[in-house]
Protein backbone atom coordinates (compact mmCIF):
# COMPACT_ATOMS: atom_id res chain seq x y z
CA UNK A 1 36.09 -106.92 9.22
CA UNK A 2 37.39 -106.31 5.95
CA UNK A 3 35.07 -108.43 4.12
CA UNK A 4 31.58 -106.53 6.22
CA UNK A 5 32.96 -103.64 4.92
CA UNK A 6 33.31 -104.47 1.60
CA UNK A 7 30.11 -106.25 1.32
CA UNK A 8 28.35 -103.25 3.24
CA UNK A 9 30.25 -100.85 1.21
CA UNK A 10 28.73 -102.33 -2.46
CA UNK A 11 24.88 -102.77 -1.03
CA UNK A 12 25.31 -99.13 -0.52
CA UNK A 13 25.41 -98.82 -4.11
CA UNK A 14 23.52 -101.94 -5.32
CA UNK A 15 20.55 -100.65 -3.60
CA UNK A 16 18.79 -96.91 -4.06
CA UNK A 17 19.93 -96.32 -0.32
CA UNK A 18 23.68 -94.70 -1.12
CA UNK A 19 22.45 -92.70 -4.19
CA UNK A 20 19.27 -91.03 -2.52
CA UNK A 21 21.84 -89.95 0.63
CA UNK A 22 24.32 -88.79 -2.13
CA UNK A 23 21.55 -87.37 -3.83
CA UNK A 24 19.53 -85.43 -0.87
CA UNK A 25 22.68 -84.35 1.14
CA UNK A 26 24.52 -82.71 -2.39
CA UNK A 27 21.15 -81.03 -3.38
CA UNK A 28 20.42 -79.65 0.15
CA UNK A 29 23.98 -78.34 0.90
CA UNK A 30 24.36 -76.66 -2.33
CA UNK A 31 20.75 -75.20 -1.50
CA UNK A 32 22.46 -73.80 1.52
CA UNK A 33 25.64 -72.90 -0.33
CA UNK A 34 24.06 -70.86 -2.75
CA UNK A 35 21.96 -68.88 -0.24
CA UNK A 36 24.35 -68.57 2.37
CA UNK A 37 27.77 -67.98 -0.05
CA UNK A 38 26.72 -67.27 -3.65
CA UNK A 39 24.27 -64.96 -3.21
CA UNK A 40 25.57 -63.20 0.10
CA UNK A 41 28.76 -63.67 -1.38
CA UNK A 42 30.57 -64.89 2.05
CA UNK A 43 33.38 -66.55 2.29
CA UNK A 44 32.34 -68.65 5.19
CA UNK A 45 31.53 -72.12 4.76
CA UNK A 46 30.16 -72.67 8.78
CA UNK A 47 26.71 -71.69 7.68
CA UNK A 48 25.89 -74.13 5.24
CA UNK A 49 27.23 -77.17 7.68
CA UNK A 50 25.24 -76.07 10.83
CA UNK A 51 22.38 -75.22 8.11
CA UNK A 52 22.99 -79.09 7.45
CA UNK A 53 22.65 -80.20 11.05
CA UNK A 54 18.57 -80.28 11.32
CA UNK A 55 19.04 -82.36 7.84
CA UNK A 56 21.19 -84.81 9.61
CA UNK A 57 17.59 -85.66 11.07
CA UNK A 58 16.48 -87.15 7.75
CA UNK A 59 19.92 -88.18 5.87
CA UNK A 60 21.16 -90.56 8.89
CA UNK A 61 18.24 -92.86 9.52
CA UNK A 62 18.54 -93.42 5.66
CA UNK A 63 22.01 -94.39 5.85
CA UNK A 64 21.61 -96.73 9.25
CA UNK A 65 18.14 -98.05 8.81
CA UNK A 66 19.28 -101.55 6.46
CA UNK A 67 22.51 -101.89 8.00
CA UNK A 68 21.46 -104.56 11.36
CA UNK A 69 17.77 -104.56 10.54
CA UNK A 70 17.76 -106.14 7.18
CA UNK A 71 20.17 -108.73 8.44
CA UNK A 72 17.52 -110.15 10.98
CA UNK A 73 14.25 -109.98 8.19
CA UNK A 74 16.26 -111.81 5.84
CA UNK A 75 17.43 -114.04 8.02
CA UNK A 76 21.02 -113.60 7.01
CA UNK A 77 22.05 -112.98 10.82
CA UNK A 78 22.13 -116.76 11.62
CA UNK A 79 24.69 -117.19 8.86
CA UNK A 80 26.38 -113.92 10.16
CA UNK A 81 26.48 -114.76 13.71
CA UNK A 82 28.04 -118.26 13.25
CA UNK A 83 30.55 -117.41 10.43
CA UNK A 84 33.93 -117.01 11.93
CA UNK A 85 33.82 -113.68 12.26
CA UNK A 86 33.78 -111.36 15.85
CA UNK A 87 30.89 -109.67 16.98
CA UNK A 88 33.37 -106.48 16.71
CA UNK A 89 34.27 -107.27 12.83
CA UNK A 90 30.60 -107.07 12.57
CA UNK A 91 29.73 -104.12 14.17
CA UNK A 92 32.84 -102.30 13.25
CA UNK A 93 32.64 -103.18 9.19
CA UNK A 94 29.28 -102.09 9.08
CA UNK A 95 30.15 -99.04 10.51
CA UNK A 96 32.94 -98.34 8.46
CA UNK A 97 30.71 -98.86 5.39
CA UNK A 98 28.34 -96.45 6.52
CA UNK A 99 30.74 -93.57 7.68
CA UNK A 100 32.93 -94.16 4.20
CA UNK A 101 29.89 -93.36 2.49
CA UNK A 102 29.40 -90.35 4.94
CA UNK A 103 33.01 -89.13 4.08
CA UNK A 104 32.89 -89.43 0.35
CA UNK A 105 29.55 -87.66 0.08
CA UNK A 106 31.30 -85.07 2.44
CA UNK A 107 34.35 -84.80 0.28
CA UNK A 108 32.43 -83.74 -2.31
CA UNK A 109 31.29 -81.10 -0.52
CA UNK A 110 35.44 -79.15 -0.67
CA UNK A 111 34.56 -78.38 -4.03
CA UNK A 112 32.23 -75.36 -2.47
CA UNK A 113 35.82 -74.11 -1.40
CA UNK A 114 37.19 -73.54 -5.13
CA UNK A 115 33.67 -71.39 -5.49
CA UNK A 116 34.39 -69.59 -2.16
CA UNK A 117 37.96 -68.36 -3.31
CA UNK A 118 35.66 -65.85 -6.03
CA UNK A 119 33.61 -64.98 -3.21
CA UNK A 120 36.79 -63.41 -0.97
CA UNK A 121 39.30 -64.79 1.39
CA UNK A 122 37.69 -67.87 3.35
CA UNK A 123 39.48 -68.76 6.64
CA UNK A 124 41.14 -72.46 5.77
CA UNK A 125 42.07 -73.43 9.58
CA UNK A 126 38.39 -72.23 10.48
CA UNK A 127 36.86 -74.25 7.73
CA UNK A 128 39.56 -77.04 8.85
CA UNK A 129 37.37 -77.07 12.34
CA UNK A 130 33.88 -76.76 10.90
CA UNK A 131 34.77 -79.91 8.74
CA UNK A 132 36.08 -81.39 11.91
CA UNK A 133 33.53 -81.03 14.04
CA UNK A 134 30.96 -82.02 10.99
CA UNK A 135 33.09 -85.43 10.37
CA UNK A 136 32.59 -86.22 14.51
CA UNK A 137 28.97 -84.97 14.99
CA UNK A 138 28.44 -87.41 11.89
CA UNK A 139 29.93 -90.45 13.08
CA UNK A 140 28.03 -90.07 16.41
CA UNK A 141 24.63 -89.89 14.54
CA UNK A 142 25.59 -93.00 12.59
CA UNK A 143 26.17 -94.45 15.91
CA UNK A 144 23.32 -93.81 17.01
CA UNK A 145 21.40 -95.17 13.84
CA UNK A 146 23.84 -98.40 13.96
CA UNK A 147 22.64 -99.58 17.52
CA UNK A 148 18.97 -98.67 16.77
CA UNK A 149 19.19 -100.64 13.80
CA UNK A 150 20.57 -103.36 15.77
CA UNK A 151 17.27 -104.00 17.92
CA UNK A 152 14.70 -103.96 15.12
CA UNK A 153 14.04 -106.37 12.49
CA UNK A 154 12.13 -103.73 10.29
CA UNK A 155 13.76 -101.19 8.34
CA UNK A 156 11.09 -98.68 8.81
CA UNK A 157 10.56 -99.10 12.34
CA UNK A 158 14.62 -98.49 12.34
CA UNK A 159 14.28 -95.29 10.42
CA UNK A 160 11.78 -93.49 12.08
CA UNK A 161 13.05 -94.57 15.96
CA UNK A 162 16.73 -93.23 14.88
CA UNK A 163 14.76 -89.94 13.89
CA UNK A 164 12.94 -89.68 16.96
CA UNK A 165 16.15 -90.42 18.71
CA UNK A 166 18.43 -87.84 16.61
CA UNK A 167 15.45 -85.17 17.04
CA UNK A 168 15.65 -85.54 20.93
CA UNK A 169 19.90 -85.65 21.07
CA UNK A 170 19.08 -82.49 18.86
CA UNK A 171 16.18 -80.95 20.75
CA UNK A 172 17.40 -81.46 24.55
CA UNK A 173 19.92 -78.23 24.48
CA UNK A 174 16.79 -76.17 24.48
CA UNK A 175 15.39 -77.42 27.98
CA UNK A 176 18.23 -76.12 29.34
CA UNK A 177 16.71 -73.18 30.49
CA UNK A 178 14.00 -74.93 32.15
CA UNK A 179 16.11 -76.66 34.27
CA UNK A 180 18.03 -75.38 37.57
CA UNK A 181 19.38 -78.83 39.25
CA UNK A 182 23.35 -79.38 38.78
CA UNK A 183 22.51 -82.95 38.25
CA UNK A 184 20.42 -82.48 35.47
CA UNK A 185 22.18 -80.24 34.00
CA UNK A 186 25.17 -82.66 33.88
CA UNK A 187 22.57 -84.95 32.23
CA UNK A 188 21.82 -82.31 29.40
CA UNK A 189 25.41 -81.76 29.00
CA UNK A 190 26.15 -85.27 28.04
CA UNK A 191 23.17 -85.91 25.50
CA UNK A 192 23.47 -82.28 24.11
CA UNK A 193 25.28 -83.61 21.16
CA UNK A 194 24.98 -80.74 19.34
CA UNK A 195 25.97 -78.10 22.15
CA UNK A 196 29.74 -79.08 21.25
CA UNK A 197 29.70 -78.41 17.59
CA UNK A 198 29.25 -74.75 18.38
CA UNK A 199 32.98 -74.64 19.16
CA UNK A 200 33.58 -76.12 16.06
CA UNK A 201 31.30 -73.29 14.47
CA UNK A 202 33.42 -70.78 15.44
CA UNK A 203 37.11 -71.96 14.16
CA UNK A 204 37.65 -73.83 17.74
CA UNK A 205 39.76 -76.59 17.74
CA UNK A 206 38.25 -77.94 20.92
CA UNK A 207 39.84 -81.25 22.71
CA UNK A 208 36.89 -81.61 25.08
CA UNK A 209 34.54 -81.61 22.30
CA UNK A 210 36.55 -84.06 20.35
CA UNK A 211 36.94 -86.36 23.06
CA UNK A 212 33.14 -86.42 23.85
CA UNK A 213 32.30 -87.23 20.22
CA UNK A 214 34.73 -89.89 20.15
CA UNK A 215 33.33 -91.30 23.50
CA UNK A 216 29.91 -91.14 22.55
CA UNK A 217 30.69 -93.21 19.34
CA UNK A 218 32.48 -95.78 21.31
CA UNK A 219 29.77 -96.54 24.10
CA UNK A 220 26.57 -96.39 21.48
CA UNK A 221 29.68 -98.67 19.26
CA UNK A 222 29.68 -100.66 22.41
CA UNK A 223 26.66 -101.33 22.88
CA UNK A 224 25.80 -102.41 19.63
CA UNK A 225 28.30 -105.35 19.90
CA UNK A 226 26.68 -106.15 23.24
CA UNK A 227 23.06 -106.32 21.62
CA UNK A 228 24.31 -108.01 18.41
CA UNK A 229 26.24 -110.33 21.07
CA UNK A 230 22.90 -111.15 22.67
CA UNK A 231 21.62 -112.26 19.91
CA UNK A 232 24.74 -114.79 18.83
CA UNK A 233 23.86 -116.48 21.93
CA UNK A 234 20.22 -116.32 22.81
């Protein structure tokens, strides 16, 4: 595993891919920061993340789109598939690689809070949660990119299906409204991905919400394996 993620980790930044996520997710968030915090001058960093959210639509399918996809046009997924190395290791290192690259660009992203101390008194264990709930809402979009990446050969194709995917995990809280069955409802409840980071959003620390995320990372996780699996042996 150690060695996918390492290897996954430096194409990141041997190819344009890392620096134009870096790039468009610092230049949009300080967008946000500066109209939400500088110029309001609010202490509260929860705008600029859920401001983020809709971006999430763009940024992720650039981060996912190479990491399964490129493996099968190169060809390189033979040699990957019979090295001695788990289908797990696989899936896992290149997921690793992605969300480390998620986290840094992230990280960067504290240094808003030495800027919010001029602008008053920010609300640490509220910005604690927003972070939170940003880190888990993140890994389950990568998720999602991972395992569409996983059953396409071209990088574009992976791209814009991972959008189309993210835009209807986004989109499907609003036909709530328009529905009235219990069972649907339930339905909506569990692809809403988005419905739980409003707890976050307020300064929630919310186990449900935490446990979903971390559920819904582990079956789209699992069924990467089980399509990457397929392919080791078909």
């Amino acid at each position: 595993m150690k060695a996918i993620f390492y290897r996954e980790l430096r194409a990141y930044f041997q190819t344009p891919v890392g620096y134009i996520f870096i790039g468009m997710f610092l230049a949009v968030s300080g967008y946000f920061f500066a109209v939400s915090n500088l110029l309001t001058k609010s202490p509260d960093l929860g705008q600029v993340l859920s401001n983020m959210m809709m971006m999430f639509l763009f940024l992720i399918p650039i981060l996912t789109m190479r990491l399964l996809s490129e493996e099968k046009n190169s060809r390189t997924d033979q040699l990957l598939l019979t090295s001695p190395v788990s289908v797990r290791s696989i899936v896992l290192g290149k997921f690793a690689a992605a969300a480390t690259i998620y986290l840094l660009t992230l990280g960067i992203t504290l240094l808003y809070l030495l800027v919010l101390r001029i602008c008053g008194a920010p609300s640490y264990a509220k910005i604690f949660c927003n972070y939170l709930g940003f880190v888990l809402i993140g890994f389950a979009f990568i998720s999602v990119g991972l395992f569409i990446s996983s059953l396409t050969q071209n990088q574009s194709s992976a791209a814009m299906a991972t959008f189309a995917a993210l835009l209807l995990l986004y989109a499907v809280e609003w036909s709530r409204g328009m529905v009235h069955s219990p069972f649907l409802l339930a339905i909506i409840d569990c692809l809403s991905i988005t419905k739980w980071y409003s707890e976050f959003e307020l300064g929630v620390l919310s186990v449900p919400a935490i446990i979903y995320y971390i559920s819904f990372t582990a079956v789209l996780l699992l069924c990467t394996m089980h399509t990457v699996d397929k392919r080791r042996w078909s």
